[in-house]
N, C-alpha and C. Protein backbone atom coordinates (compact mmCIF):
# COMPACT_ATOMS: atom_id res chain seq x y z
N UNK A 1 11.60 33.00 -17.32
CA UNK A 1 12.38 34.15 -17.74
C UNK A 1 13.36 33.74 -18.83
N UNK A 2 13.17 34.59 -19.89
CA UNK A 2 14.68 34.63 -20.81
C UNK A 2 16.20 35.07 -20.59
N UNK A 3 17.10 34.16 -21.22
CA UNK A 3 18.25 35.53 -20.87
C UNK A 3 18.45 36.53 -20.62
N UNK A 4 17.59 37.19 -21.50
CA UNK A 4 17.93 38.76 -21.60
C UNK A 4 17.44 38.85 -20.06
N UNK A 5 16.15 38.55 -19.94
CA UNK A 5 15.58 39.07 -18.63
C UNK A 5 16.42 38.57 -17.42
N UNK A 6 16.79 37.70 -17.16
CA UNK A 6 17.95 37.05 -16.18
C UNK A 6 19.00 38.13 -16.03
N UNK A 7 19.87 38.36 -17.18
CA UNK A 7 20.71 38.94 -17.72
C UNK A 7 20.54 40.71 -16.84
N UNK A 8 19.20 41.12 -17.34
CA UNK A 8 18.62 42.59 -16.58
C UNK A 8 18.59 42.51 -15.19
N UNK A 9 18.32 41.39 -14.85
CA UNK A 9 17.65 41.52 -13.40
C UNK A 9 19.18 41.03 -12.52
N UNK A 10 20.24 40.58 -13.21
CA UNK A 10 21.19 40.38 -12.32
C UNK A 10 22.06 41.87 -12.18
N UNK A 11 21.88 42.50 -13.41
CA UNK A 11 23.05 43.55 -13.43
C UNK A 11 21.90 44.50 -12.87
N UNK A 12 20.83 43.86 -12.85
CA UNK A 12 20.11 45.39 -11.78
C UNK A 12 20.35 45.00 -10.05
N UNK A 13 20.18 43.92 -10.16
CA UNK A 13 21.06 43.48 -8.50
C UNK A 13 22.60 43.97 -8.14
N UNK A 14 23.25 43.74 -9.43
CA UNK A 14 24.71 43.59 -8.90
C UNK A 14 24.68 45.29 -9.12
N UNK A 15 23.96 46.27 -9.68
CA UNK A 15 23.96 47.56 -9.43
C UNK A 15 23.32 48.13 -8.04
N UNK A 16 22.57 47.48 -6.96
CA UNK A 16 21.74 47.79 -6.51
C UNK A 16 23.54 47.70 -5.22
N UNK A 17 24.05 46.60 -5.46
CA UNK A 17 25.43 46.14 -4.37
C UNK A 17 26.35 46.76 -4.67
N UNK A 18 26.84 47.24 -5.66
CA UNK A 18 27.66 48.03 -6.21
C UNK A 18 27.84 49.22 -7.15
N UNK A 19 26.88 50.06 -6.80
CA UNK A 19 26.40 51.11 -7.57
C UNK A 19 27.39 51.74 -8.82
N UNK A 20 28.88 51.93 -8.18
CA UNK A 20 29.53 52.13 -8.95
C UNK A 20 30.40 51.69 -10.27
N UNK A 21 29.57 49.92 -10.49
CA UNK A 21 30.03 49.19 -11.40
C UNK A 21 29.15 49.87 -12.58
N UNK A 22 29.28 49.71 -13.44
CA UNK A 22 28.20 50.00 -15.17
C UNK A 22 28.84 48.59 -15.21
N UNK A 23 27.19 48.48 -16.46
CA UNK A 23 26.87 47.30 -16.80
C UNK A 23 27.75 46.73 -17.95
N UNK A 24 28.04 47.83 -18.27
CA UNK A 24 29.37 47.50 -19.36
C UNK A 24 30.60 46.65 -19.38
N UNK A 25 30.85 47.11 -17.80
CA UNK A 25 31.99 46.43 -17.28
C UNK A 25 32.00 45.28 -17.31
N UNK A 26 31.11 44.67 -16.85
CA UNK A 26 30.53 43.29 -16.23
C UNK A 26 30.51 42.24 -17.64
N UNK A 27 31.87 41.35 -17.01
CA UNK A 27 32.47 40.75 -17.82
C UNK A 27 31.60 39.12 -18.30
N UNK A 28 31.08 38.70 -19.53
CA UNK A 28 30.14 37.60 -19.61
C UNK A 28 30.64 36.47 -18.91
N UNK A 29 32.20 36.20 -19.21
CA UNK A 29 32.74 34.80 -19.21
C UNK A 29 33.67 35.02 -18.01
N UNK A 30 34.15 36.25 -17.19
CA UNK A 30 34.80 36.05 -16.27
C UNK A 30 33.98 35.51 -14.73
N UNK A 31 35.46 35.62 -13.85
CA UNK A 31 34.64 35.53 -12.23
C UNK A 31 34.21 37.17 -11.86
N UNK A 32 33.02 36.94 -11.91
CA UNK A 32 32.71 38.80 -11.18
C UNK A 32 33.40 38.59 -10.07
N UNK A 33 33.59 37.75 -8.84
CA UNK A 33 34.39 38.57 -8.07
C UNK A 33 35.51 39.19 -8.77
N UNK A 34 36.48 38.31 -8.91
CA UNK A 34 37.62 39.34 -9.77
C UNK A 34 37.70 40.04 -10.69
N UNK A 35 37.36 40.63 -11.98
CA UNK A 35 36.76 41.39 -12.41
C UNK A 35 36.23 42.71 -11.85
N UNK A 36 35.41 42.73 -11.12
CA UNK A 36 34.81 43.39 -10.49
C UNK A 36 35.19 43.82 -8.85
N UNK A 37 36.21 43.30 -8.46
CA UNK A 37 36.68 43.45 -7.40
C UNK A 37 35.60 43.18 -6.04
N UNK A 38 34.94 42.42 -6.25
CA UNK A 38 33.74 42.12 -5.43
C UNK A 38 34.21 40.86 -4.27
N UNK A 39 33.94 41.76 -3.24
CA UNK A 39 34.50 40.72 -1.54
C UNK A 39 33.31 39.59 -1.78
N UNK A 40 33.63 38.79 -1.20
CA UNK A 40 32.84 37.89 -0.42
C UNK A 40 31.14 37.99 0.00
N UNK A 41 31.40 39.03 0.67
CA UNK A 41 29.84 39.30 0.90
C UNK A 41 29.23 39.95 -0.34
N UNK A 42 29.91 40.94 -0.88
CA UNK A 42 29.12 41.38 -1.72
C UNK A 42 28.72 40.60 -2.58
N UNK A 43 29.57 39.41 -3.35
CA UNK A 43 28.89 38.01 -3.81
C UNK A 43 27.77 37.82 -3.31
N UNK A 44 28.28 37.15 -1.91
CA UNK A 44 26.91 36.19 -1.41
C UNK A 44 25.41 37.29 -1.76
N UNK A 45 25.65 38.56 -1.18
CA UNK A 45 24.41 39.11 -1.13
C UNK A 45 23.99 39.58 -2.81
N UNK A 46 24.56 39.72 -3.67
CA UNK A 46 24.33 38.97 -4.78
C UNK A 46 23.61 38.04 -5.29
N UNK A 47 23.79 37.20 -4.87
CA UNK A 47 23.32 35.55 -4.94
C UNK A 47 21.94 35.41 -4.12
N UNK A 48 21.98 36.26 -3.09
CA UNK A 48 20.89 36.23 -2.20
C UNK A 48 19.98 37.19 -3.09
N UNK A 49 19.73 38.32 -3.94
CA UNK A 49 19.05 39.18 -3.82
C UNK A 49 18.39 37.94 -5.51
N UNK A 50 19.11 37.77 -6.16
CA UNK A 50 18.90 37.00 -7.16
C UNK A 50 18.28 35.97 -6.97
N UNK A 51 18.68 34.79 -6.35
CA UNK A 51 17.33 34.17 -5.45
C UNK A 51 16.13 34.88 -5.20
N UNK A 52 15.97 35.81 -4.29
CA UNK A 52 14.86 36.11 -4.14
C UNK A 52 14.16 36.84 -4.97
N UNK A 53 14.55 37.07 -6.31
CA UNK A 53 13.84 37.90 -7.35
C UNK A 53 13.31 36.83 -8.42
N UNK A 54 14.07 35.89 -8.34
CA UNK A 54 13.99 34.44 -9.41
C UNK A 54 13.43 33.31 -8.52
N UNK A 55 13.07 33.85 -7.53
CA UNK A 55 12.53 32.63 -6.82
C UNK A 55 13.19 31.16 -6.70
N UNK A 56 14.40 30.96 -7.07
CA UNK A 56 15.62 30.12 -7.25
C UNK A 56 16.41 29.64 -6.49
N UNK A 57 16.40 29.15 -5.25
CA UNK A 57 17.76 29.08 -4.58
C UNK A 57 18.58 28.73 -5.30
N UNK A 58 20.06 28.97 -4.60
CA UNK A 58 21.11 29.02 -5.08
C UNK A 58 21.81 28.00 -3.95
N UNK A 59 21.96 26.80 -3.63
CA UNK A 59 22.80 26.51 -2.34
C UNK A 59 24.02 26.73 -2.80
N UNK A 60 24.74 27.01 -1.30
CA UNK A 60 26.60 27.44 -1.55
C UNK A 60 26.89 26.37 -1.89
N UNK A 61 26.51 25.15 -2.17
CA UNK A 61 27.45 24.02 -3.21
C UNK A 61 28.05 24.37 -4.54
N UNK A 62 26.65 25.17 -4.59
CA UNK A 62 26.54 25.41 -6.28
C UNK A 62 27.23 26.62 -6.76
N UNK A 63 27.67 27.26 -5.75
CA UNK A 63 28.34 29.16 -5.84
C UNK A 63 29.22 28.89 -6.95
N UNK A 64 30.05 27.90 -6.66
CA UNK A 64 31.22 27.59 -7.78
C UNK A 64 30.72 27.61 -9.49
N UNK A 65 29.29 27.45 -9.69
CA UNK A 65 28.75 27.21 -10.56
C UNK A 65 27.98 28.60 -11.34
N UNK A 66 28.01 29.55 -10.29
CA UNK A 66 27.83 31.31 -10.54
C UNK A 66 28.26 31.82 -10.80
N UNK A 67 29.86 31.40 -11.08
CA UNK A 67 30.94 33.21 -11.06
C UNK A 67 30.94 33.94 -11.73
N UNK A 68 30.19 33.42 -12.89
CA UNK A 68 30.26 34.44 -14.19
C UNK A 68 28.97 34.53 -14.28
N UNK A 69 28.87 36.30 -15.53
CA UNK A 69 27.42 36.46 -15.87
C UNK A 69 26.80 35.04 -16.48
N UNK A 70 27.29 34.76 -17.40
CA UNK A 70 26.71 33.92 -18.46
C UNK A 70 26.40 32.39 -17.51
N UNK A 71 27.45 32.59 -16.34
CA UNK A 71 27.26 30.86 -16.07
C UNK A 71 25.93 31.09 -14.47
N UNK A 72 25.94 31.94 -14.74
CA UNK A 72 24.46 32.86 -13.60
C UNK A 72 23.24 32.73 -14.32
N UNK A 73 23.71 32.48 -15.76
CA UNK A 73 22.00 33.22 -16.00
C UNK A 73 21.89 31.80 -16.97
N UNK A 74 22.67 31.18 -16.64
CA UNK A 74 22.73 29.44 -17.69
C UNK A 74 21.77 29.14 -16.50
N UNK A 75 22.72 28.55 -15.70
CA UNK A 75 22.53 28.22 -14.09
C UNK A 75 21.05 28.20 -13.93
N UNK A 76 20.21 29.59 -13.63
CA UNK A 76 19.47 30.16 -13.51
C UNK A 76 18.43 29.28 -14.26
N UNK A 77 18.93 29.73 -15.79
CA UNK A 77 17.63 29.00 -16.72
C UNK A 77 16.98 27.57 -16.74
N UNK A 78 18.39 26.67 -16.44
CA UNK A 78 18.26 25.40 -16.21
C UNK A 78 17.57 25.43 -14.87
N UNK A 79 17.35 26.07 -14.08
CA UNK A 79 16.39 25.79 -12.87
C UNK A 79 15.15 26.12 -12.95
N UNK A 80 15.18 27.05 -13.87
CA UNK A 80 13.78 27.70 -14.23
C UNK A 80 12.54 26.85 -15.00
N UNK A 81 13.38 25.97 -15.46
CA UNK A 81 12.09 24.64 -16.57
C UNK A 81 11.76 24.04 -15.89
């Protein structure tokens, strides 16, 4: 997958958890939790739905390494080669 496509498929997750965010909002370089006002779970299940669409685990070591769009879909790519 490319960025872009990473990029689609997260803000179609993080829409699927938070319907009421637009994609607009969704800040490249911040922490979506804050930003986005997103608890805990709604993260994790985040992280979970993205895994299972990218076929990717994510271990919670690495969460620290997610918080942002851009560092999600870096993250992501580097696992993907």
């Amino acid at each position: 997958m490319d960025n872009l496509e990473l990029k689609d498929l997260i803000l179609e997750e993080l829409s699927n958890i938070a319907p009421e965010i637009e994609d607009e909002e969704v800040p490249d370089d911040e922490d979506m939790r804050e930003a986005l006002e997103l608890d805990s779970m709604d993260f994790l299940n985040l992280i979970i739905a993205v895994s299972k669409r990218t076929q990717i685990a994510v271990p919670e070591a690495d969460y620290g390494k997610v918080l942002t769009l851009n560092n999600m879909i870096r993250y992501l790519q580097e696992l993907s080669n």
